[in-house]
N, C-alpha and C. Protein backbone atom coordinates (compact mmCIF):
# COMPACT_ATOMS: atom_id res chain seq x y z
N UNK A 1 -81.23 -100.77 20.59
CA UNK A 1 -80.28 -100.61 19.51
C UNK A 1 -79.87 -101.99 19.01
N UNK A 2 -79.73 -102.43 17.67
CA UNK A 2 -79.34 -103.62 17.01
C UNK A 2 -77.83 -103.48 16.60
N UNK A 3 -77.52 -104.65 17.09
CA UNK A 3 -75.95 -105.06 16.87
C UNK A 3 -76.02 -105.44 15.38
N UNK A 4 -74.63 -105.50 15.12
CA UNK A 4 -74.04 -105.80 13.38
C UNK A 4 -73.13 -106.65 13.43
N UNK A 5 -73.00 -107.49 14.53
CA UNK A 5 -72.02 -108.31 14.62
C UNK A 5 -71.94 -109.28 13.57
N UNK A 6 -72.92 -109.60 13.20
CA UNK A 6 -72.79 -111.05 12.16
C UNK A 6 -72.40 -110.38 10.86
N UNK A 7 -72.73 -109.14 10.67
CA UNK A 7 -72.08 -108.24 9.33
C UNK A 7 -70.64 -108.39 9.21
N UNK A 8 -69.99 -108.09 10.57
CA UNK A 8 -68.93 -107.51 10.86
C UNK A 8 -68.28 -109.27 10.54
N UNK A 9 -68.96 -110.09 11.10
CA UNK A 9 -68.21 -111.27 11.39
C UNK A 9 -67.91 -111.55 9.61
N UNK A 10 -69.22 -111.54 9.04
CA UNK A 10 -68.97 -112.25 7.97
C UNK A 10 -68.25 -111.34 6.67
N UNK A 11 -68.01 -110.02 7.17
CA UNK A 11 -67.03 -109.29 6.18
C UNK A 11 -65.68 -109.37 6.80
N UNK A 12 -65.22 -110.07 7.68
CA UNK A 12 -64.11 -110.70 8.19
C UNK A 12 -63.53 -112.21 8.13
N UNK A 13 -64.62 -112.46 7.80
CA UNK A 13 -64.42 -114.66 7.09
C UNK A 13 -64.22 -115.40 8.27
N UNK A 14 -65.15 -114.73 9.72
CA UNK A 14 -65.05 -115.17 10.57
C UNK A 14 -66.79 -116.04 11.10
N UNK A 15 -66.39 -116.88 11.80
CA UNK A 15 -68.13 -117.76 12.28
C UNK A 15 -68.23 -116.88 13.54
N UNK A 16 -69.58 -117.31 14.17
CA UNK A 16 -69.82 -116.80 15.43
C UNK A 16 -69.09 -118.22 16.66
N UNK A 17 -68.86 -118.96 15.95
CA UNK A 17 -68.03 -119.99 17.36
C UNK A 17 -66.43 -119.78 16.97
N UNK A 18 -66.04 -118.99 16.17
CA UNK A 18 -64.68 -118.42 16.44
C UNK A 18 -64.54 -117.07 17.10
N UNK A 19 -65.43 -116.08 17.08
CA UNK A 19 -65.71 -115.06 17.95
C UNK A 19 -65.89 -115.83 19.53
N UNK A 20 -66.75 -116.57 19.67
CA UNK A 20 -66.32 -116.91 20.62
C UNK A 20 -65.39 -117.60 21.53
N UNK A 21 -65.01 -118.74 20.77
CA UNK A 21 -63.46 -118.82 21.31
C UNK A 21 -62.67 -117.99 21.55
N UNK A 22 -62.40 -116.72 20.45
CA UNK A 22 -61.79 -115.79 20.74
C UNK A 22 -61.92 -115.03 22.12
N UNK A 23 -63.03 -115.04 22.48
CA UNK A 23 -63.71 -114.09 23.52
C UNK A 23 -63.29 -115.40 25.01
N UNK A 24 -63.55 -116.38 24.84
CA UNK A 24 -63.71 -117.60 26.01
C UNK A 24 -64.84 -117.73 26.47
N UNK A 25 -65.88 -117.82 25.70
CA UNK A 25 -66.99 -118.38 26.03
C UNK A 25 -67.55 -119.22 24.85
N UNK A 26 -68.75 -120.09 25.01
CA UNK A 26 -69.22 -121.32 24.42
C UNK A 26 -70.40 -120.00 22.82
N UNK A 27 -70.61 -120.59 22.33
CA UNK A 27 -71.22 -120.37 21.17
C UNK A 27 -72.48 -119.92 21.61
N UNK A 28 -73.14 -120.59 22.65
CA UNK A 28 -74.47 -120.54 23.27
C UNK A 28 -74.34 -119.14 24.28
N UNK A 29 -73.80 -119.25 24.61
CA UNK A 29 -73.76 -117.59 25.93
C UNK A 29 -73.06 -117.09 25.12
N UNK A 30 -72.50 -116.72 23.70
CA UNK A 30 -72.23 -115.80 22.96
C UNK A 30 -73.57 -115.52 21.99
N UNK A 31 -74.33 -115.97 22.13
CA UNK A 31 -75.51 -116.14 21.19
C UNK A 31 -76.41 -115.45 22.25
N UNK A 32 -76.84 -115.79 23.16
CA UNK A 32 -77.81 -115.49 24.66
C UNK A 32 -77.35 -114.00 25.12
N UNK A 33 -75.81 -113.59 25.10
CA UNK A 33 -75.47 -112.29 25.38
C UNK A 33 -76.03 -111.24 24.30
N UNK A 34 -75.66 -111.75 22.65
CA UNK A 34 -75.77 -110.56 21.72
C UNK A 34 -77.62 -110.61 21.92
N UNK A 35 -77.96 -111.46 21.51
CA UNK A 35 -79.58 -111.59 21.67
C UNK A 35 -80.67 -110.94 23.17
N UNK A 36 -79.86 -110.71 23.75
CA UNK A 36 -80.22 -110.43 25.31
C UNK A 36 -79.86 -108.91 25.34
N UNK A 37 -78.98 -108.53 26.70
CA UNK A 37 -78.74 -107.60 27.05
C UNK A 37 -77.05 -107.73 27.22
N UNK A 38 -76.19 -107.57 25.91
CA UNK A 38 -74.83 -107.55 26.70
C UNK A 38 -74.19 -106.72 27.85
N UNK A 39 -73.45 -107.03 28.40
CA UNK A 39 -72.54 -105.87 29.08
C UNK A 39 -71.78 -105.48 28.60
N UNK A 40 -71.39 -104.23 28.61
CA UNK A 40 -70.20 -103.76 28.40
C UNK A 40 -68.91 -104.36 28.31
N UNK A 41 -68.94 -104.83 29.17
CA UNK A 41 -67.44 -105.60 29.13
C UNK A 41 -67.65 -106.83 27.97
N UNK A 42 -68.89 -107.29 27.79
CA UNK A 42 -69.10 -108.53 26.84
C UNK A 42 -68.70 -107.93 25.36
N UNK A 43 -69.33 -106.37 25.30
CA UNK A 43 -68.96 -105.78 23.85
C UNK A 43 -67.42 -105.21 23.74
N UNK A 44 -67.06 -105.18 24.71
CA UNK A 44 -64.89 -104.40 24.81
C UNK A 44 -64.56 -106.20 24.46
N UNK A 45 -64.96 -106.91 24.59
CA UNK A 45 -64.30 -108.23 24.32
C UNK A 45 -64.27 -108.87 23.19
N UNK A 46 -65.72 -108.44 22.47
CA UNK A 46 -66.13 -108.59 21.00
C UNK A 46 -65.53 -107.63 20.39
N UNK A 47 -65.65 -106.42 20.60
CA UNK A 47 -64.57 -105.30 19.84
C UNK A 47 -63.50 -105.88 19.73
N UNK A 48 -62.70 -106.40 21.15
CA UNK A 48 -61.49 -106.26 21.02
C UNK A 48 -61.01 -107.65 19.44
N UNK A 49 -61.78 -109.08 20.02
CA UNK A 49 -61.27 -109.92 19.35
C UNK A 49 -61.68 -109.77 17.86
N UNK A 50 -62.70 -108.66 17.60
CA UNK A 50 -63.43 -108.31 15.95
C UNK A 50 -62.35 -106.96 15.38
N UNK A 51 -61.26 -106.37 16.08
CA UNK A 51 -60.65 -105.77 15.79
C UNK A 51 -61.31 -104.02 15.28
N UNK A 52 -62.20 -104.03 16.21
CA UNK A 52 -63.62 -102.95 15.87
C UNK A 52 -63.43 -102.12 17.61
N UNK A 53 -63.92 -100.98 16.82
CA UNK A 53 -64.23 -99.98 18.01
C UNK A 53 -65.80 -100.68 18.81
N UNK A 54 -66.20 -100.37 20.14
CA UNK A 54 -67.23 -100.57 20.43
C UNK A 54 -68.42 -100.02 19.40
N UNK A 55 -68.50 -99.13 19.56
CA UNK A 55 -69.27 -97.85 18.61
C UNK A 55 -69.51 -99.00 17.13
N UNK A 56 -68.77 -99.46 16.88
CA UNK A 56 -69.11 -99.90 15.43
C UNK A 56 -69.58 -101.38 15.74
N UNK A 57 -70.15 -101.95 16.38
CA UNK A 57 -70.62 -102.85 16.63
C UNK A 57 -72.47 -102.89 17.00
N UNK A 58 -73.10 -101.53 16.72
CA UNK A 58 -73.76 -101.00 16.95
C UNK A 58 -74.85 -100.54 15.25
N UNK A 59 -76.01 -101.07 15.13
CA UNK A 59 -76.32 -100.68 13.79
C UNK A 59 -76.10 -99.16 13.63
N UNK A 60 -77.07 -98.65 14.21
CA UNK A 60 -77.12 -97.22 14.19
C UNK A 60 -76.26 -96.53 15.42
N UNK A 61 -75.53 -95.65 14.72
CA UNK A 61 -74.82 -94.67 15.55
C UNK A 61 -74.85 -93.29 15.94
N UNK A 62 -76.41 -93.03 15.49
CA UNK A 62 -77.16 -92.03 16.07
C UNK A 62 -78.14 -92.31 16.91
N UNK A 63 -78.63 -91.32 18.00
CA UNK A 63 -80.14 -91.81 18.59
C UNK A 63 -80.15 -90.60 19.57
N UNK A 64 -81.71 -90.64 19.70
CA UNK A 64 -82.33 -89.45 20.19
C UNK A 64 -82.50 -89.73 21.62
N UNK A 65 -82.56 -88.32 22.50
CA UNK A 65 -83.14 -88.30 23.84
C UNK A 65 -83.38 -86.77 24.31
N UNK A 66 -83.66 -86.85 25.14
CA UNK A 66 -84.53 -85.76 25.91
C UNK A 66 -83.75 -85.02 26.59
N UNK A 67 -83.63 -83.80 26.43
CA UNK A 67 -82.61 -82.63 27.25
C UNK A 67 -83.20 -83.18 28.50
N UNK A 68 -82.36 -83.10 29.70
CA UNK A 68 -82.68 -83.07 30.75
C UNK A 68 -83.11 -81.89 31.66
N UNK A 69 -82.58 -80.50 30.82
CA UNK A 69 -83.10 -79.24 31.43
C UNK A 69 -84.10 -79.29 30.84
N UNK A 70 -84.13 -78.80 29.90
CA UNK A 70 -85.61 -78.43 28.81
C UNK A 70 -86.50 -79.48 28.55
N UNK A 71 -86.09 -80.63 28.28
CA UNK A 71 -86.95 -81.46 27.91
C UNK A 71 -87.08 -81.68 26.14
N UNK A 72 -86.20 -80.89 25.45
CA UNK A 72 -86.32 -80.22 24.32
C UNK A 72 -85.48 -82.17 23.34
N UNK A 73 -86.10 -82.75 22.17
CA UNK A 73 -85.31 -83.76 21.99
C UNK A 73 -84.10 -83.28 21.33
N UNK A 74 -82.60 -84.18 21.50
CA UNK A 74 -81.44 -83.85 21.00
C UNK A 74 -80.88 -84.75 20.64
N UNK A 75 -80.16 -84.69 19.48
CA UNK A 75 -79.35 -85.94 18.58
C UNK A 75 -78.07 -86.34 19.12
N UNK A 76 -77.65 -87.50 19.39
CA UNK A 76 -76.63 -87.81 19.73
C UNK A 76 -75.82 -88.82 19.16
N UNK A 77 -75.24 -88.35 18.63
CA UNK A 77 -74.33 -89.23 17.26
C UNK A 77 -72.80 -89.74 18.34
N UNK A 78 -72.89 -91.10 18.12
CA UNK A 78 -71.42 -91.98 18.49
C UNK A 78 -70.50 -91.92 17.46
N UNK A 79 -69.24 -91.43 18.20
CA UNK A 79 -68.23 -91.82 17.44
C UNK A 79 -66.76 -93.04 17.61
């Protein structure tokens, strides 16, 4: 799934080394996290200081997977 952070940043008049200050980390492991694999807790921190739900930090907020009984595919929309 692709993040929208730099959307979000720049329809807020914010840089990515003020997100991270905000957050307390360096520009570089805020760059290495979104580009990588964040954690959870890395995205409740970006939410929190982007003033954004987790969920909306997220391009798409639908996505598919596999019933686990049936096997049958099912839509699963974030809200």
């Amino acid at each position: 799934m692709e993040l929208k952070i730099k959307e979000i940043l720049k329809s807020k008049g914010l840089t990515s080394a003020q997100l991270a200050e905000r957050i307390g980390i360096t520009k570089g492991a805020l760059s290495n996290s979104i580009n990588k694999n964040p954690t959870l807790s890395t995205l409740e921190k970006i939410a929190e200081a982007l003033d954004v739900q987790v969920v909306d930090l997220f391009e798409n907020k639908t996505t598919t997977a596999n019933c686990p009984h049936c096997g049958k595919p099912i839509s699963i929309e974030l809200k």
